[in-house]
PDB file of N, CA and C in Angstrom:
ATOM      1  N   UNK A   1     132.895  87.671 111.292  1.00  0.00           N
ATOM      2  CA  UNK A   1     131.643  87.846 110.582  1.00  0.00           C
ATOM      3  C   UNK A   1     130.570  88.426 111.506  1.00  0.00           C
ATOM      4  N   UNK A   2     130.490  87.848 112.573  1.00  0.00           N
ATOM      5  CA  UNK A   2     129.802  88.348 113.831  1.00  0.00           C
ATOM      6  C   UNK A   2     129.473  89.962 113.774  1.00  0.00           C
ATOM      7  N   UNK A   3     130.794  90.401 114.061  1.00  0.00           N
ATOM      8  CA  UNK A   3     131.526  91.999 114.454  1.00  0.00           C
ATOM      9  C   UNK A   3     130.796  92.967 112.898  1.00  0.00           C
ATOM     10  N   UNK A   4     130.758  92.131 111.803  1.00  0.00           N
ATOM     11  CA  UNK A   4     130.322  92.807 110.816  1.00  0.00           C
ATOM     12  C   UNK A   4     129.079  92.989 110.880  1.00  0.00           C
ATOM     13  N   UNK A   5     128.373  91.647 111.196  1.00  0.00           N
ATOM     14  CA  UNK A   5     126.713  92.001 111.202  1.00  0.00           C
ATOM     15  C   UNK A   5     126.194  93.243 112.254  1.00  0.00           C
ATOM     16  N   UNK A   6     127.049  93.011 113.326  1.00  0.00           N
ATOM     17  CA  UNK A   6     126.595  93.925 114.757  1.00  0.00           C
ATOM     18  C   UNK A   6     127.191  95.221 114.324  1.00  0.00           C
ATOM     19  N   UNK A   7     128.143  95.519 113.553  1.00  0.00           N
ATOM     20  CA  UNK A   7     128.671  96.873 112.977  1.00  0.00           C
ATOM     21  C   UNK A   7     127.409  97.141 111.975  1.00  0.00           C
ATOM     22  N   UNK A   8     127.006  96.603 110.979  1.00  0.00           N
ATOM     23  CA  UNK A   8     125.786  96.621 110.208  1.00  0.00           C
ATOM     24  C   UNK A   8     124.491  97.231 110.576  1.00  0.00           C
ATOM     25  N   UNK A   9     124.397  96.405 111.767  1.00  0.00           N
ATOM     26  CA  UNK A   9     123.210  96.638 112.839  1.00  0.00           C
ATOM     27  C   UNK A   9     123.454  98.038 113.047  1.00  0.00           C
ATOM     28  N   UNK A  10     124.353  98.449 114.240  1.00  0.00           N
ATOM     29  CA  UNK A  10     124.538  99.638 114.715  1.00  0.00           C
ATOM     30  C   UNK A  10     125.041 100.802 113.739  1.00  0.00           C
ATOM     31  N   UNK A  11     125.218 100.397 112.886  1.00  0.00           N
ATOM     32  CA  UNK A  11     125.505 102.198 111.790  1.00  0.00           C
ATOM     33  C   UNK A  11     124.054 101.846 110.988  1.00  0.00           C
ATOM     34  N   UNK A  12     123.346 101.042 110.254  1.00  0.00           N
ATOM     35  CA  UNK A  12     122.847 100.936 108.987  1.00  0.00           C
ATOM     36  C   UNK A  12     121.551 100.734 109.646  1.00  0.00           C
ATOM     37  N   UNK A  13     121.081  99.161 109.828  1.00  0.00           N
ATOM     38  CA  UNK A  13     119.948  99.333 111.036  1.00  0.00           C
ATOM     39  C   UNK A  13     119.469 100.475 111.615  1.00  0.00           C
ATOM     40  N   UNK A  14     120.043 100.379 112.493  1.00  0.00           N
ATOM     41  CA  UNK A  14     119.373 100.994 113.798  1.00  0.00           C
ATOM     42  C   UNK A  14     118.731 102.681 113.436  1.00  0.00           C
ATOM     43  N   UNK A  15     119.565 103.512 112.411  1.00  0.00           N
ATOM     44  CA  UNK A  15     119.321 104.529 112.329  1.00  0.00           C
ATOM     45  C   UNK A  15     118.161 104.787 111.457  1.00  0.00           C
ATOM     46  N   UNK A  16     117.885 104.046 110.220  1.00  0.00           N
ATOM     47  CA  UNK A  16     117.085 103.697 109.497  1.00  0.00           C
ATOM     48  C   UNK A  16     115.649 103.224 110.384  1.00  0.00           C
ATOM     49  N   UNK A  17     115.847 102.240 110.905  1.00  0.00           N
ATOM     50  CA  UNK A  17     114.397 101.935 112.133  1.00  0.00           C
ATOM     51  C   UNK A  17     114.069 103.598 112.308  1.00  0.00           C
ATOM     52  N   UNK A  18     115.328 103.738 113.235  1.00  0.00           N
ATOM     53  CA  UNK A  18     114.590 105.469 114.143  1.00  0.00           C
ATOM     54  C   UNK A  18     114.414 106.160 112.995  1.00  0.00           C
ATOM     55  N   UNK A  19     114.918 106.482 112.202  1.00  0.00           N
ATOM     56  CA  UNK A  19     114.509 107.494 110.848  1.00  0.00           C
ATOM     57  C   UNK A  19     112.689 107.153 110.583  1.00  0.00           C
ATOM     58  N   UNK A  20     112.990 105.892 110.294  1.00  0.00           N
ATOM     59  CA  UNK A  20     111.307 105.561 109.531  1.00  0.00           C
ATOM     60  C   UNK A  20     110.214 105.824 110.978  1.00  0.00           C
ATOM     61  N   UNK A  21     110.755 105.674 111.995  1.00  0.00           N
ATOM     62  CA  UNK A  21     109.682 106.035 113.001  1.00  0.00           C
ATOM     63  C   UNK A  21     109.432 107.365 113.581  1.00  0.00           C
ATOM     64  N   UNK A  22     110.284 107.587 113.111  1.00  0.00           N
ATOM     65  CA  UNK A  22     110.496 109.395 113.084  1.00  0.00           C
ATOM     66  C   UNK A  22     109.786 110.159 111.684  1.00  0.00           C
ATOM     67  N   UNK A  23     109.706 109.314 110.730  1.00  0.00           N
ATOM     68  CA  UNK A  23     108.799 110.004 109.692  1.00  0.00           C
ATOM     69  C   UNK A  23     107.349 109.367 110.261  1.00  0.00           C
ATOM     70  N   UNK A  24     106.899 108.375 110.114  1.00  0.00           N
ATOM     71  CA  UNK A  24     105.535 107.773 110.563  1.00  0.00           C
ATOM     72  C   UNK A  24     105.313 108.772 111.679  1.00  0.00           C
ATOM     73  N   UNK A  25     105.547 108.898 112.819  1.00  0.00           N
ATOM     74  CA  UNK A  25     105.248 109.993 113.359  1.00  0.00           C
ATOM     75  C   UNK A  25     105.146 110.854 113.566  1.00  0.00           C
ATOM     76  N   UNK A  26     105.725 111.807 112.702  1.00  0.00           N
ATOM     77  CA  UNK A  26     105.223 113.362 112.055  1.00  0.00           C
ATOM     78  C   UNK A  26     104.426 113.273 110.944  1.00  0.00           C
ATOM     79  N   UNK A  27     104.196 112.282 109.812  1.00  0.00           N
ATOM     80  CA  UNK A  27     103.119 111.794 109.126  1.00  0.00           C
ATOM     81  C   UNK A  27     101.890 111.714 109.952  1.00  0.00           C
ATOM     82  N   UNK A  28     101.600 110.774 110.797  1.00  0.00           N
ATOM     83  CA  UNK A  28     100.759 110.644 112.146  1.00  0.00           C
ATOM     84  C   UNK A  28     100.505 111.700 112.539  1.00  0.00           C
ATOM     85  N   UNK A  29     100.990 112.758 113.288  1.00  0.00           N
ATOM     86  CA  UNK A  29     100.514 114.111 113.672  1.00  0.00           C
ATOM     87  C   UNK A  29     100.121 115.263 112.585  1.00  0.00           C
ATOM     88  N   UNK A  30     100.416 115.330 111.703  1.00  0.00           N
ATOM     89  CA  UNK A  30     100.390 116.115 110.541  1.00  0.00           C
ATOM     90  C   UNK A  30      99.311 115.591 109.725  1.00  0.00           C
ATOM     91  N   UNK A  31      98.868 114.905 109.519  1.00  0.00           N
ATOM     92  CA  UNK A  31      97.561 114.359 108.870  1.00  0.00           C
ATOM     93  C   UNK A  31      96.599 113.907 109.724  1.00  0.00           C
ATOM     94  N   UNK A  32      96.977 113.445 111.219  1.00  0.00           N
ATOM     95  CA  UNK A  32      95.553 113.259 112.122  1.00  0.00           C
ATOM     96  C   UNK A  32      95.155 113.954 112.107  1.00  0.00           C
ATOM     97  N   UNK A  33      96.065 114.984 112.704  1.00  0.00           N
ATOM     98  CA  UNK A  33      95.144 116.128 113.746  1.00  0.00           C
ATOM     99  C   UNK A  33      95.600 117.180 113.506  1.00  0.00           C
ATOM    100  N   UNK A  34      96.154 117.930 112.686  1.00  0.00           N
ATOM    101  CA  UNK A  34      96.379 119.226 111.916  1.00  0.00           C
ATOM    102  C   UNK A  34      95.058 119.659 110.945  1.00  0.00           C
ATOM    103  N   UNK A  35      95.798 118.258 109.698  1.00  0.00           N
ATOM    104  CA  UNK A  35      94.793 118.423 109.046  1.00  0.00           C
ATOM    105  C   UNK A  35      93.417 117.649 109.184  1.00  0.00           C
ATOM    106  N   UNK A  36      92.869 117.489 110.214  1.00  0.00           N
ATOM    107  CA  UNK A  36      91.514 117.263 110.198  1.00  0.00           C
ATOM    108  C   UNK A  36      90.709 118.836 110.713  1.00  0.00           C
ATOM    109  N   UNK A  37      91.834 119.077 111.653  1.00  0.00           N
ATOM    110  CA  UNK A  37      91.036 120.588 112.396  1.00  0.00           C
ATOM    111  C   UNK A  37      91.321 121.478 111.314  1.00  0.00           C
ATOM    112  N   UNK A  38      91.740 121.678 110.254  1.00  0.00           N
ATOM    113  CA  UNK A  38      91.611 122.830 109.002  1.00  0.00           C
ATOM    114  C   UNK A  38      90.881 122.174 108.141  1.00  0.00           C
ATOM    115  N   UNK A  39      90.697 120.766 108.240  1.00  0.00           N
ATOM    116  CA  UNK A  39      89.642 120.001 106.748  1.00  0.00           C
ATOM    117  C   UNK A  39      88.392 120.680 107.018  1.00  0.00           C
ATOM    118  N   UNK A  40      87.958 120.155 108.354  1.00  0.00           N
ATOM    119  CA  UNK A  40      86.885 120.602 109.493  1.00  0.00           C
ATOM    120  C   UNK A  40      86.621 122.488 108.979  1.00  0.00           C
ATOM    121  N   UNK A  41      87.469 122.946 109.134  1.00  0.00           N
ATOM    122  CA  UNK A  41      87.057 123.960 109.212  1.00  0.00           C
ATOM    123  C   UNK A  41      86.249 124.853 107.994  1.00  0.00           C
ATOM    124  N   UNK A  42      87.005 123.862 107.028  1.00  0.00           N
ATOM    125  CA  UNK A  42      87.001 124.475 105.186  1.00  0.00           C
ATOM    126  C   UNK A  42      85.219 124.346 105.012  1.00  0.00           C
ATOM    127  N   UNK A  43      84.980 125.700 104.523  1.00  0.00           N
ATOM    128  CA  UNK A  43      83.180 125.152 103.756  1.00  0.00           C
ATOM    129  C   UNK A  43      83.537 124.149 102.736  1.00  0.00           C
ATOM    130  N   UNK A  44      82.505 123.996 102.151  1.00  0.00           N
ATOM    131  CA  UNK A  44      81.793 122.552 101.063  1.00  0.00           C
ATOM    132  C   UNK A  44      82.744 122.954  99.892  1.00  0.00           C
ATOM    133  N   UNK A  45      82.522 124.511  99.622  1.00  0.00           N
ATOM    134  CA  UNK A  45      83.165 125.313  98.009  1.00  0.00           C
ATOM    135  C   UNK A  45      84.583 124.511  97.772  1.00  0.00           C
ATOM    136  N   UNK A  46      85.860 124.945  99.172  1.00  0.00           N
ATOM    137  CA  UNK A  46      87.120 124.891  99.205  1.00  0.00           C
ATOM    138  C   UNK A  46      87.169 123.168  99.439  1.00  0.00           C
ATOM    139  N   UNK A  47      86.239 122.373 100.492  1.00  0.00           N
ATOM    140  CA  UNK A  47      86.092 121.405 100.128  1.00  0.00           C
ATOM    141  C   UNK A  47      86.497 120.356  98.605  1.00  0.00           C
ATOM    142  N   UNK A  48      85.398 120.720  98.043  1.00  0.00           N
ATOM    143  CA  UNK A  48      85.465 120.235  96.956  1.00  0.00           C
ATOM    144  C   UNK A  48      86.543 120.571  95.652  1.00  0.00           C
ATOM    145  N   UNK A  49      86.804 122.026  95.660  1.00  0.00           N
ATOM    146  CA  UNK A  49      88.118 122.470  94.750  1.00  0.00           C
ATOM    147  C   UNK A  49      89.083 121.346  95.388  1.00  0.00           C
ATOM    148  N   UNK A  50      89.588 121.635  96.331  1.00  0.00           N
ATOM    149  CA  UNK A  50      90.894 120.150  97.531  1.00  0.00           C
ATOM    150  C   UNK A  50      90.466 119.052  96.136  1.00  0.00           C
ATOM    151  N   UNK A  51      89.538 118.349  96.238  1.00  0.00           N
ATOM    152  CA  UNK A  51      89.287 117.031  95.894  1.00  0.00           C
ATOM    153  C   UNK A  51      89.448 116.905  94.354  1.00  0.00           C
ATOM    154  N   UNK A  52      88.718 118.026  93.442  1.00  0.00           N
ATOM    155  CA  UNK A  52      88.542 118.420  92.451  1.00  0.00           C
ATOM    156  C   UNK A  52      90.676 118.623  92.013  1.00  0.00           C
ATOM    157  N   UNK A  53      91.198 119.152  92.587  1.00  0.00           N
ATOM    158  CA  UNK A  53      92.284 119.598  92.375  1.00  0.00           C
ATOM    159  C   UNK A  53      93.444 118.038  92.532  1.00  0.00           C
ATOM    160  N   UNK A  54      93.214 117.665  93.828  1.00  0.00           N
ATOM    161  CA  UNK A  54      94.300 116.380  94.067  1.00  0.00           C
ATOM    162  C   UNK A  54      93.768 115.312  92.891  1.00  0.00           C
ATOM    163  N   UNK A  55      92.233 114.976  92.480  1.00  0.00           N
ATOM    164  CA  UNK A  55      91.999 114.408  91.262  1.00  0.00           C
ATOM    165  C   UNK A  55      92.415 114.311  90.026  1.00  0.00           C
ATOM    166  N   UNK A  56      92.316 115.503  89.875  1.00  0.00           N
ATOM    167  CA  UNK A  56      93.327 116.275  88.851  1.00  0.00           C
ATOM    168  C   UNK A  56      94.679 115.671  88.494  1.00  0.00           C
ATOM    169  N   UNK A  57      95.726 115.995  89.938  1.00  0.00           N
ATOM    170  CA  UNK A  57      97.241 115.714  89.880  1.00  0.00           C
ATOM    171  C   UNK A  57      97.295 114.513  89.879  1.00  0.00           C
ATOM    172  N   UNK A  58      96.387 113.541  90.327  1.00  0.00           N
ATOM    173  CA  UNK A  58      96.874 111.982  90.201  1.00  0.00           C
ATOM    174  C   UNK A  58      96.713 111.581  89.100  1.00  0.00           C
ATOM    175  N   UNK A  59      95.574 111.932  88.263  1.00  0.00           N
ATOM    176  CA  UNK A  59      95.170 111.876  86.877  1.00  0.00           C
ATOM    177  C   UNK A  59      96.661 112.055  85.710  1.00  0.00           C
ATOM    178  N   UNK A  60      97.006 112.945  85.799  1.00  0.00           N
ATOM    179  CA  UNK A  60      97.909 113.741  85.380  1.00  0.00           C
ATOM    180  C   UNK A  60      99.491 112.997  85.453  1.00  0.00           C
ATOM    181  N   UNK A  61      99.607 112.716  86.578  1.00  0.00           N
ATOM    182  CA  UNK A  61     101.041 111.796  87.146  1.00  0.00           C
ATOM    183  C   UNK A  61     100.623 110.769  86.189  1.00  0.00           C
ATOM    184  N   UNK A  62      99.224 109.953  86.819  1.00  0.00           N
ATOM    185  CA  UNK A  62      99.199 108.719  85.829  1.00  0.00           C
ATOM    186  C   UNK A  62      99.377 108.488  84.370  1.00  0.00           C
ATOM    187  N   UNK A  63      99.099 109.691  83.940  1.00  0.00           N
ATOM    188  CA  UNK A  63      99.201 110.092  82.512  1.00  0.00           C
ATOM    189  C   UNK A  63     100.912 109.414  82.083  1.00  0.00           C
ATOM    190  N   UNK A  64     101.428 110.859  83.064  1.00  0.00           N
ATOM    191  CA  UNK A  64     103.240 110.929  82.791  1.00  0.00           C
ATOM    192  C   UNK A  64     103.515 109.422  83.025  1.00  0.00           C
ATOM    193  N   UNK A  65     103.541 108.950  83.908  1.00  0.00           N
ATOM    194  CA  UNK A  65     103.962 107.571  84.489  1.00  0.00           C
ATOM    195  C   UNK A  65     104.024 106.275  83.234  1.00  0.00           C
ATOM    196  N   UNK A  66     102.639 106.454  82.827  1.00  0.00           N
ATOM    197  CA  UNK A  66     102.363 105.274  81.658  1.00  0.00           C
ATOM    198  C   UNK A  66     102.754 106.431  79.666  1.00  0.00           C
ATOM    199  N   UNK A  67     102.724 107.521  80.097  1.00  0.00           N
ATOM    200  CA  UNK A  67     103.994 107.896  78.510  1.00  0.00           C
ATOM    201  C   UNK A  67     105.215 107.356  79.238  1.00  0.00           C
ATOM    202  N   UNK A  68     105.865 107.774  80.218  1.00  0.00           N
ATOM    203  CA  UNK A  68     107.231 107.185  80.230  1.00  0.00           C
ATOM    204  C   UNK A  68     107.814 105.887  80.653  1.00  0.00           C
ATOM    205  N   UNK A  69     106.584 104.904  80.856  1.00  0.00           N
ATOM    206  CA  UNK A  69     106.649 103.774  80.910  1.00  0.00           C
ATOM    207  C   UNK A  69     107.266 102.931  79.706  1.00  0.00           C
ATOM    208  N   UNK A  70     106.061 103.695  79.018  1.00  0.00           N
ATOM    209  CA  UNK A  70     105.521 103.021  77.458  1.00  0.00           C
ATOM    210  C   UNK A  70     107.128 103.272  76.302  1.00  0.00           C
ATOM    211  N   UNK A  71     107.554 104.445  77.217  1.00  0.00           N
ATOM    212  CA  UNK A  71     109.152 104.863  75.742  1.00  0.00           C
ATOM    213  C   UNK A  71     110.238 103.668  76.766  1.00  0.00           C
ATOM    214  N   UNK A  72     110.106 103.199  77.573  1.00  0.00           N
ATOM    215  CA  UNK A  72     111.319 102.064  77.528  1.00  0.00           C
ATOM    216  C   UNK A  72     111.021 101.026  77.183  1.00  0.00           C
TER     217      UNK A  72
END
């Protein structure tokens, strides 16, 4: 039973840990400091379309989410 958990560990575990810390950290670089130095850069106009626009799509998902909630 031992040999199974530590086989578990080393194929299933372990790669999964490094996977998820391997996404968190290109998440982490890619939204610190990419996109702050192009947020930074955008005037107020493109600014606000960004905000105006991602508002939009969450709106929209939420929509879909609760029709296809609601048919099961």
């Amino acid at each position: 039973m031992v040999r199974l958990f530590r086989a578990a560990h080393r194929h299933i575990t372990r790669p999964l840990v490094e996977t998820a810390v391997l996404v968190v950290d290109t998440h982490r670089n890619l939204w610190g400091r990419d996109f702050s130095v192009t947020w930074e850069s955008l005037d107020l106009k493109n600014k606000l379309a960004w905000i105006y626009f991602v508002s939009h799509t969450v709106g929209i998902v939420s929509i879909l989410e609760v029709f296809l909630l609601r048919k099961r």
